[in-house]
PDB file of N, CA and C in Angstrom:
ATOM      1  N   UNK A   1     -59.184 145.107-106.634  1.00  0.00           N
ATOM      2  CA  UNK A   1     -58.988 144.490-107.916  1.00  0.00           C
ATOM      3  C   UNK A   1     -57.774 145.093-108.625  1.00  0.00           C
ATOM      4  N   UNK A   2     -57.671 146.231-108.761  1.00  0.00           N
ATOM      5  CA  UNK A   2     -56.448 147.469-109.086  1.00  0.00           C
ATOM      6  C   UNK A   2     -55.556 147.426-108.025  1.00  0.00           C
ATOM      7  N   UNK A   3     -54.030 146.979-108.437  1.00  0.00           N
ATOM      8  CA  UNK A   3     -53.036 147.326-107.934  1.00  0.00           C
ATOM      9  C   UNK A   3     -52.646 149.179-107.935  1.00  0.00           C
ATOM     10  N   UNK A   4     -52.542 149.938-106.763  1.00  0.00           N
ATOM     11  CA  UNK A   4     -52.550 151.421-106.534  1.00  0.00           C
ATOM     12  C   UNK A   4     -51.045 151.243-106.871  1.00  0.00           C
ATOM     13  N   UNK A   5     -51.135 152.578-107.664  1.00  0.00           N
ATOM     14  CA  UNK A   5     -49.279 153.274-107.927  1.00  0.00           C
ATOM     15  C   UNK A   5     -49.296 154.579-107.889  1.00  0.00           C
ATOM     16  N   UNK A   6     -48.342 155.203-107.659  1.00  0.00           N
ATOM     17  CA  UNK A   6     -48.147 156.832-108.353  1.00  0.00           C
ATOM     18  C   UNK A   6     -47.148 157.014-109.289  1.00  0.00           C
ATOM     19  N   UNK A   7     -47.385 157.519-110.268  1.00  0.00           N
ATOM     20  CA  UNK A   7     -46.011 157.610-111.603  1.00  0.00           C
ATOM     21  C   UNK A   7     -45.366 158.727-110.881  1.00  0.00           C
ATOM     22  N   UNK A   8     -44.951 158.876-110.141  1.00  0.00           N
ATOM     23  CA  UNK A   8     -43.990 160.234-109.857  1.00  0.00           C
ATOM     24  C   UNK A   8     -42.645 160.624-109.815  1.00  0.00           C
ATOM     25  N   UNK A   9     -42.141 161.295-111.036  1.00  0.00           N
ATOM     26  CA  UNK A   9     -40.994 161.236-111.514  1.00  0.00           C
ATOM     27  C   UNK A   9     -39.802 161.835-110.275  1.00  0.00           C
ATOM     28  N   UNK A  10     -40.259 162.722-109.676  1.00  0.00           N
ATOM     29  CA  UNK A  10     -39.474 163.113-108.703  1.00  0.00           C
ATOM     30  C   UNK A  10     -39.220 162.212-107.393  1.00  0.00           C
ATOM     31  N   UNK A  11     -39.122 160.991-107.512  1.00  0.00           N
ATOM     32  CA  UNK A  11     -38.719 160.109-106.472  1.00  0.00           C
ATOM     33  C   UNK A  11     -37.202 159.933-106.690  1.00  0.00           C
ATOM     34  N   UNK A  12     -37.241 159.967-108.024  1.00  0.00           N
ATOM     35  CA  UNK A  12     -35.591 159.437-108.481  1.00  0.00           C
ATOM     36  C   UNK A  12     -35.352 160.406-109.381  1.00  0.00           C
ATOM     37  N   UNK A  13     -33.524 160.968-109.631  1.00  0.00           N
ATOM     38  CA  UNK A  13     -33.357 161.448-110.712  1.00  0.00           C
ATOM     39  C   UNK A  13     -33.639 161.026-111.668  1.00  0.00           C
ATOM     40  N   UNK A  14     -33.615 161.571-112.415  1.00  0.00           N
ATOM     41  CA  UNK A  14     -34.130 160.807-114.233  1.00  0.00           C
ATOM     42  C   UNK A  14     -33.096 160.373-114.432  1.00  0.00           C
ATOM     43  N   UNK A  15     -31.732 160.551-114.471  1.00  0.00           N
ATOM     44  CA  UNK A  15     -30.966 159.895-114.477  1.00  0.00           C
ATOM     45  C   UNK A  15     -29.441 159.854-113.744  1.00  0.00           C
ATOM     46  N   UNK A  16     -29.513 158.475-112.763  1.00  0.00           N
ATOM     47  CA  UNK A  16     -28.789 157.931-111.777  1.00  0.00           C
ATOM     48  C   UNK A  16     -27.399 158.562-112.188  1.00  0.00           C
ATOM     49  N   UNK A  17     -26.823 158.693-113.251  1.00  0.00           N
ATOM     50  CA  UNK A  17     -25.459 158.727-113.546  1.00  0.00           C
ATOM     51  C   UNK A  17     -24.911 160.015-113.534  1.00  0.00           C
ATOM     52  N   UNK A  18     -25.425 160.410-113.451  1.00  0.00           N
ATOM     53  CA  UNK A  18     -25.271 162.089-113.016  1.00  0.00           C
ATOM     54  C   UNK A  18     -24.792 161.974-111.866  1.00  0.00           C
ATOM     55  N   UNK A  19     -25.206 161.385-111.035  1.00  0.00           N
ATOM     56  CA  UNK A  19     -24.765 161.105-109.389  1.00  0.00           C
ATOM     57  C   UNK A  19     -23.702 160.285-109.190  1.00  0.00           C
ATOM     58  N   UNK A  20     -22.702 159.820-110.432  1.00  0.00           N
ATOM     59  CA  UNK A  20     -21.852 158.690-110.233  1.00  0.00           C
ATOM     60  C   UNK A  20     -20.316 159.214-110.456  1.00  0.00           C
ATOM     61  N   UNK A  21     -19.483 159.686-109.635  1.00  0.00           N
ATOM     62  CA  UNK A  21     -18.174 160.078-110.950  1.00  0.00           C
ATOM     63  C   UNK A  21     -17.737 159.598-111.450  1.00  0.00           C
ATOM     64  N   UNK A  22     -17.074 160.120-112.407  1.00  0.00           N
ATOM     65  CA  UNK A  22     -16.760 159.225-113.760  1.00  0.00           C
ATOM     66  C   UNK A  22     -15.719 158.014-113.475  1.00  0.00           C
ATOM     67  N   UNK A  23     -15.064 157.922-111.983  1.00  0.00           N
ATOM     68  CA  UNK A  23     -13.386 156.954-112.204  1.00  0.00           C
ATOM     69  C   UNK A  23     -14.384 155.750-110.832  1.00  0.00           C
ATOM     70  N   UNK A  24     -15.576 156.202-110.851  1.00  0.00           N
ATOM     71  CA  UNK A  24     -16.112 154.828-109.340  1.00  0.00           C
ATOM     72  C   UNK A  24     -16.487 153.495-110.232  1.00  0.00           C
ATOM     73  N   UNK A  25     -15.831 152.674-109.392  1.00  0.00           N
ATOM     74  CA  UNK A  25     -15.678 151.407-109.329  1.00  0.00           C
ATOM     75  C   UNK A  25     -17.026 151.028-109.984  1.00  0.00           C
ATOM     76  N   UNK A  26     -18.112 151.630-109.598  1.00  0.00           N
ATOM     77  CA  UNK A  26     -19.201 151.193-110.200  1.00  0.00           C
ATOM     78  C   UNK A  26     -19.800 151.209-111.575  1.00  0.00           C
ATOM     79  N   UNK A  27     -18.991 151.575-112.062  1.00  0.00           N
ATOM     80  CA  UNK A  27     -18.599 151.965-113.581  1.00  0.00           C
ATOM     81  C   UNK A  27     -18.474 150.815-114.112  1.00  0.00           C
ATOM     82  N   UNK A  28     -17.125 150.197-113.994  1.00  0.00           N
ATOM     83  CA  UNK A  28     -16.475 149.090-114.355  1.00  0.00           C
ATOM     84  C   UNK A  28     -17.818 148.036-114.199  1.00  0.00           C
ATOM     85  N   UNK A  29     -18.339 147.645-112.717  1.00  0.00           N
ATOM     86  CA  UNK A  29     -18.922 146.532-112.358  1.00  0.00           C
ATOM     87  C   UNK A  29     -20.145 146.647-113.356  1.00  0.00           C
ATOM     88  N   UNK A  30     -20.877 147.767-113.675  1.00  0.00           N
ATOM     89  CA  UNK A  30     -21.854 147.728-114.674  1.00  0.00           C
ATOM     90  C   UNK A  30     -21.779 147.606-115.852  1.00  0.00           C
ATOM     91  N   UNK A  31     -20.747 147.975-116.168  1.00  0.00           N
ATOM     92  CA  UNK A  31     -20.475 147.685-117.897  1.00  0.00           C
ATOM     93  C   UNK A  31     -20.332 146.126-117.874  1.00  0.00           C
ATOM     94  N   UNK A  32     -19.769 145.356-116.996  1.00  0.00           N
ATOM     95  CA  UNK A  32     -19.156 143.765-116.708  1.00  0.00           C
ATOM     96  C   UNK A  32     -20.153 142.892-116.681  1.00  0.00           C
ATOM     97  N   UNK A  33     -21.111 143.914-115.669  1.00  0.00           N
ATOM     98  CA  UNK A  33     -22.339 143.058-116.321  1.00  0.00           C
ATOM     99  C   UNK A  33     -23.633 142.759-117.337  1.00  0.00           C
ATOM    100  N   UNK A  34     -23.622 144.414-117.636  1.00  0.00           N
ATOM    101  CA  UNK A  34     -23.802 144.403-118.910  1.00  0.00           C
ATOM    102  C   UNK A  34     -23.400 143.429-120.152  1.00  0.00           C
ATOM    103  N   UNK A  35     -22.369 143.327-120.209  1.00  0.00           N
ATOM    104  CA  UNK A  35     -21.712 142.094-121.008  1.00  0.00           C
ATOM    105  C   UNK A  35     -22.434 141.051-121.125  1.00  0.00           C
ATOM    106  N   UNK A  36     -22.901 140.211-119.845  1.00  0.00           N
ATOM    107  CA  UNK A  36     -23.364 138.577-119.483  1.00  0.00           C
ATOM    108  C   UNK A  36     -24.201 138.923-120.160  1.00  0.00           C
ATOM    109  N   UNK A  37     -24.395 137.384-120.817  1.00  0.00           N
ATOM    110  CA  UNK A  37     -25.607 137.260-121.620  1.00  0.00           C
ATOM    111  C   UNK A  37     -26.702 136.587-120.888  1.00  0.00           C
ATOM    112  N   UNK A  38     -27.990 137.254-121.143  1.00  0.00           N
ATOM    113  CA  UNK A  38     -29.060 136.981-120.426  1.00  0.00           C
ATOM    114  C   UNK A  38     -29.655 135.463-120.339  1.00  0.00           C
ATOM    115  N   UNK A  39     -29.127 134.842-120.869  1.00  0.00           N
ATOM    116  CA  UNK A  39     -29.419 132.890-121.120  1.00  0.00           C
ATOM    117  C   UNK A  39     -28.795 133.102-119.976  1.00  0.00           C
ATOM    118  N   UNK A  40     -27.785 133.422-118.778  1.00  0.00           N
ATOM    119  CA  UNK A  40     -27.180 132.394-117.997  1.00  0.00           C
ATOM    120  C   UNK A  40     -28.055 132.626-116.940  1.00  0.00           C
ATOM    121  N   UNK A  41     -28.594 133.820-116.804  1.00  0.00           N
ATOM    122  CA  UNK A  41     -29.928 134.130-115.493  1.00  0.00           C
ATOM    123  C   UNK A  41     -30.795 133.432-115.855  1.00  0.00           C
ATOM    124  N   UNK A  42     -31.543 132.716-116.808  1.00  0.00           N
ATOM    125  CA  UNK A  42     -32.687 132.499-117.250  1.00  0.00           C
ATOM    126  C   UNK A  42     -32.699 130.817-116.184  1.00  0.00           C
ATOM    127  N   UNK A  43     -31.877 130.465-115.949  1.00  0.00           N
ATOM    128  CA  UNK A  43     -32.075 128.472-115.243  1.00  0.00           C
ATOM    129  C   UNK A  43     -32.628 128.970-113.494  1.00  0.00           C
ATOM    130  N   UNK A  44     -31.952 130.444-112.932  1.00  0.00           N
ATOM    131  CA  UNK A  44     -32.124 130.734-111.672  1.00  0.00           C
ATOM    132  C   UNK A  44     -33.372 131.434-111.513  1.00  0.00           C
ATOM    133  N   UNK A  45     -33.875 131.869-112.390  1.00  0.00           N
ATOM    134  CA  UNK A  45     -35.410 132.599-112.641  1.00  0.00           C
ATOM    135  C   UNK A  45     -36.406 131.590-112.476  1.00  0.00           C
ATOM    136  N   UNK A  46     -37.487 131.875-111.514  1.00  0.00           N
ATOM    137  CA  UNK A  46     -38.374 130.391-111.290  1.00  0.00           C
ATOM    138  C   UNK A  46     -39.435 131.422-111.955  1.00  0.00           C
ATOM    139  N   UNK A  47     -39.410 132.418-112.139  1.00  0.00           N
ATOM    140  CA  UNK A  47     -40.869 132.497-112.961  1.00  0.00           C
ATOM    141  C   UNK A  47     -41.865 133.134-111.688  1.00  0.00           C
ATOM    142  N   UNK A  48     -43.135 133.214-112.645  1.00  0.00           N
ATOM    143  CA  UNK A  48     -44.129 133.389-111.815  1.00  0.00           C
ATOM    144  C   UNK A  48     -44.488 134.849-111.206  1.00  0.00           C
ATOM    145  N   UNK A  49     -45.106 135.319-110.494  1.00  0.00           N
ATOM    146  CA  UNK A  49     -45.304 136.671-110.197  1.00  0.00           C
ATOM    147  C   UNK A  49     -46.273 137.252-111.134  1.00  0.00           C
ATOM    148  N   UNK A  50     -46.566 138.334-111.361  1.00  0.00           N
ATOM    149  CA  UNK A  50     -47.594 139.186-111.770  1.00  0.00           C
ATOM    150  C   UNK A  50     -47.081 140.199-112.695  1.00  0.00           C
ATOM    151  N   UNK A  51     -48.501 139.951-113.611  1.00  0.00           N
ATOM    152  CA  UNK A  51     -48.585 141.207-115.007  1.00  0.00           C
ATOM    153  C   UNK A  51     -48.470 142.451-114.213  1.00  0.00           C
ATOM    154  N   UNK A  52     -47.657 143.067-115.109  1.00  0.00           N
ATOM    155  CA  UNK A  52     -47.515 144.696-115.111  1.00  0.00           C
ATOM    156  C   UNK A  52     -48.773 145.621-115.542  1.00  0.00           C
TER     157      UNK A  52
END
């Protein structure tokens, strides 16, 4: 009936960006998409799936 999880923080750093240097490309591409506004994902989203 219960979906099983473990909260366990040590799977991932707490935070990713620590691991990123400051001049990688991946910088740029996240801020870029950051930008888009969330209406244009919303027509390709079919929905559906399960409560958290």
């Amino acid at each position: 009936m219960y979906i099983e999880y473990t909260m366990d923080p040590l799977t991932l750093p707490m935070d990713l960006q620590e691991d990123i240097p400051e001049n990688h490309l991946v910088r740029v591409v996240n801020d870029a998409v950051n930008r888009l506004p969330m209406k244009i994902f919303t027509p390709a989203y079919p929905g559906g799936g399960q409560d958290s």
